[in-house]
Protein backbone atom coordinates (compact mmCIF):
# COMPACT_ATOMS: atom_id res chain seq x y z
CA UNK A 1 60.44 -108.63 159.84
CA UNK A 2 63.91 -108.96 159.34
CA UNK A 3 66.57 -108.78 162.35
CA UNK A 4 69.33 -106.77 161.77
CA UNK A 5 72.77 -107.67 163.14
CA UNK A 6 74.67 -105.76 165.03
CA UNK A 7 77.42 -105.52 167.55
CA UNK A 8 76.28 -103.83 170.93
CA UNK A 9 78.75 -101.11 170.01
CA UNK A 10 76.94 -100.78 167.14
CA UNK A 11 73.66 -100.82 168.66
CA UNK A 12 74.67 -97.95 171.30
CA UNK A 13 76.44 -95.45 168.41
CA UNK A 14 72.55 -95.80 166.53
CA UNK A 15 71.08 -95.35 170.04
CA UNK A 16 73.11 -92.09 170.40
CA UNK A 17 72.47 -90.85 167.12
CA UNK A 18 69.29 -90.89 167.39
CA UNK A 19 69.34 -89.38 170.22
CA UNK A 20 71.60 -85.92 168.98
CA UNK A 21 69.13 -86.19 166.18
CA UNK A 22 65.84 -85.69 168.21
CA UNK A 23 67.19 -83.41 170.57
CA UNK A 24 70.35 -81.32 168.88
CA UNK A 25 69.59 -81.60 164.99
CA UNK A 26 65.53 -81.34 165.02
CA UNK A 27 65.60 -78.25 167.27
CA UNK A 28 68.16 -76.71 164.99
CA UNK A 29 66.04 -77.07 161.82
CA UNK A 30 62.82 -76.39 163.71
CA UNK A 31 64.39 -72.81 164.20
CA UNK A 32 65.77 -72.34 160.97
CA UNK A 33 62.44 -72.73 159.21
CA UNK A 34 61.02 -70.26 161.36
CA UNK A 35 63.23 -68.00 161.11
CA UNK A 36 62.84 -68.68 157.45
CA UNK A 37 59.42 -68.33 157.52
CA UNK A 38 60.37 -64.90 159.41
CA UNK A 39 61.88 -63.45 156.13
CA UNK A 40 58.70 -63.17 154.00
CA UNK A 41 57.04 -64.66 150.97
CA UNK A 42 57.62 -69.02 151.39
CA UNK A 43 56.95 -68.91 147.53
CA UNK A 44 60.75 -67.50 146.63
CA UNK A 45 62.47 -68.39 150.13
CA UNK A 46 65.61 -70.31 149.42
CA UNK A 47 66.30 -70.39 153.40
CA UNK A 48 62.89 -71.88 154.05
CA UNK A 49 63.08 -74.10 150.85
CA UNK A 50 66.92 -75.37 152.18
CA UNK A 51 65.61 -75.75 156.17
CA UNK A 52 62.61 -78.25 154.48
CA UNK A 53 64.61 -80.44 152.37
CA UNK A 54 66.93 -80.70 155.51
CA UNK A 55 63.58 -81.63 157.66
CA UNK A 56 62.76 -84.29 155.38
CA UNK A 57 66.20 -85.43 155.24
CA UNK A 58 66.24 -85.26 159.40
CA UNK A 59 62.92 -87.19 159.46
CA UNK A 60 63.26 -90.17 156.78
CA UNK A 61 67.27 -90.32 158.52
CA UNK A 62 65.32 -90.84 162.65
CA UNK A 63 62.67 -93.33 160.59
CA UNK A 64 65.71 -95.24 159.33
CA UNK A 65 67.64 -95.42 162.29
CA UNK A 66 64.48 -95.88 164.44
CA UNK A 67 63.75 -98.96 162.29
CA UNK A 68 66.95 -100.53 162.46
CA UNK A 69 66.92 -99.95 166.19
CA UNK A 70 63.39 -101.97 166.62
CA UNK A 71 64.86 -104.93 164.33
CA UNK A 72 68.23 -104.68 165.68
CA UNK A 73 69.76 -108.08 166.87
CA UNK A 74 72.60 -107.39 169.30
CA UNK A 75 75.15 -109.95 169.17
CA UNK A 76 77.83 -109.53 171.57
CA UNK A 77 81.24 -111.10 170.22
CA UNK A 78 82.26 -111.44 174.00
CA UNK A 79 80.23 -113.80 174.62
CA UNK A 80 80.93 -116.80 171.76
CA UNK A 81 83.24 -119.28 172.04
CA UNK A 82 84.35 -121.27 168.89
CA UNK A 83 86.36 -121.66 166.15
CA UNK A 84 84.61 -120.48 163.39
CA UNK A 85 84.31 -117.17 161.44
CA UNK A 86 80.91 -115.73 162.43
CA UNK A 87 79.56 -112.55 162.98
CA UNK A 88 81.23 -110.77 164.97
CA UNK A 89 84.70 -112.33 164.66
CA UNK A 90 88.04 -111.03 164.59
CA UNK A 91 90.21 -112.56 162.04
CA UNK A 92 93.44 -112.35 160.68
CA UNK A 93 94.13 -113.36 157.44
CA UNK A 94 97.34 -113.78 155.29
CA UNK A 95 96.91 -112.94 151.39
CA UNK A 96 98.23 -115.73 149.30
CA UNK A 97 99.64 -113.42 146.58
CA UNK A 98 101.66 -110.59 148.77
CA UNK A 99 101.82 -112.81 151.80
CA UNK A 100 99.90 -109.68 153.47
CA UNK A 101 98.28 -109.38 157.11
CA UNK A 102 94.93 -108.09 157.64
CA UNK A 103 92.75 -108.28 160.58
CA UNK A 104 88.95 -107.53 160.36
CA UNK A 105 86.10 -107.58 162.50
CA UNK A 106 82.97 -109.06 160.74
CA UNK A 107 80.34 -106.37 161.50
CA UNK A 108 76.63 -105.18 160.95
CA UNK A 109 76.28 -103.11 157.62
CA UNK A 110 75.70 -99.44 159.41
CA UNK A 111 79.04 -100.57 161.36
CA UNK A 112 81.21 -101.32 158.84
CA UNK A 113 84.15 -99.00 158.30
CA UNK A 114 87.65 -100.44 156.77
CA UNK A 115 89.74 -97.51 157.80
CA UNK A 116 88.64 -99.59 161.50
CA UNK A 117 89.11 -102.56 160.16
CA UNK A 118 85.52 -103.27 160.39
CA UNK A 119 83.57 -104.95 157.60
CA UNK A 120 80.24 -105.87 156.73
CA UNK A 121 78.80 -109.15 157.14
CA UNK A 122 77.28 -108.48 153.26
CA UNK A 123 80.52 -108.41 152.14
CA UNK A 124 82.20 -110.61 149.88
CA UNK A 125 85.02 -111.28 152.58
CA UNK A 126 83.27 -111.86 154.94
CA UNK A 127 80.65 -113.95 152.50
CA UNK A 128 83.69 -116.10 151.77
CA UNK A 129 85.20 -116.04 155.21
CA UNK A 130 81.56 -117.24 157.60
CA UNK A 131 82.31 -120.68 158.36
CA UNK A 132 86.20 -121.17 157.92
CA UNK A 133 88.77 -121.51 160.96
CA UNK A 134 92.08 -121.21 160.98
CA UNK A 135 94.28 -122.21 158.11
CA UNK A 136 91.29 -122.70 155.92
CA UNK A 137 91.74 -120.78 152.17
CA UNK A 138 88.63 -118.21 151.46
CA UNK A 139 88.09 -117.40 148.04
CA UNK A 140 87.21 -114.07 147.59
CA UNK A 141 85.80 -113.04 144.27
CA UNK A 142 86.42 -108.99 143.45
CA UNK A 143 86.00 -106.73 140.83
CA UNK A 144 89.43 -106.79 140.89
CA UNK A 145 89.25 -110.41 140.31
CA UNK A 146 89.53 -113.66 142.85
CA UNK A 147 91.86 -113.34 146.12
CA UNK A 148 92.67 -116.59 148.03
CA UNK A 149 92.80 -115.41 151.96
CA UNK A 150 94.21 -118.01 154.23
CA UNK A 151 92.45 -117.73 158.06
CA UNK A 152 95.39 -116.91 160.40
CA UNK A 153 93.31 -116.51 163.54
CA UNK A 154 89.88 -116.17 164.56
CA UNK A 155 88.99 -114.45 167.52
CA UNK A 156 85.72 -113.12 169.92
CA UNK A 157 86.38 -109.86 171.58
């Protein structure tokens, strides 16, 4: 079984998910099929069709979650204390091209979110960043083609 990593931010925003799921969300469709089932023959019942597709949705999204939940390795960024780009890590980097500043936090994949400044650990940035410390050169390979990212800072928050 493979662990999943995750921040224990991370870990509590699945926890509460889950949670509005089961109790908010599966009530919710558990009425609107009945009431579906309220308005006559299931054979041509767009309502009831549309409130099953969104229980199977509901179900495989709480099996997912639930899943990731019982593999989930919580590592807390607090708590480490070197000088190397790992999970979890803040780090500011310097683009050798523009000379622009970034910062991003090295994340599980469910938490990732760029507009945060949050990025996978599966990413190629953070590929090419796990392992460097400050004023080492990453080499980033893009679709875009290669960036060279020079480590700034690296931090544990």
């Amino acid at each position: 079984m493979t662990k999943v990593p995750m921040t224990p931010a991370g870990y509590k925003k699945l926890q509460e998910r889950l949670k509005h799921l089961k109790s908010v969300e599966r009530p919710k469709n558990i009425l609107a099929i009945e009431t579906a089932r309220g308005h006559g023959d299931l054979s041509e019942n767009a309502d009831y069709d549309a409130a099953k597709d969104a229980q199977a949705h509901l179900s495989r999204e709480i099996g997912e979650i639930g899943d990731k939940l019982s593999r989930a390795e919580v590592i807390d960024p607090a708590k480490m204390n070197h000088s190397k780009v790992a999970f979890g890590a803040t780090v500011t980097l310097k683009e050798s091209e523009t000379d622009n500043k970034v910062t991003y936090q090295i994340v599980g994949t469910h938490e990732s979110d760029i507009k945060l400044g949050k990025i996978s650990v599966e990413s190629p940035i953070a590929k090419a960043l796990i392992g460097k410390g400050e004023g080492d050169i990453a080499t980033v390979h893009t679709p875009k083609g290669t960036r060279e990212l020079e480590v700034l800072s690296v931090e544990y928050k």
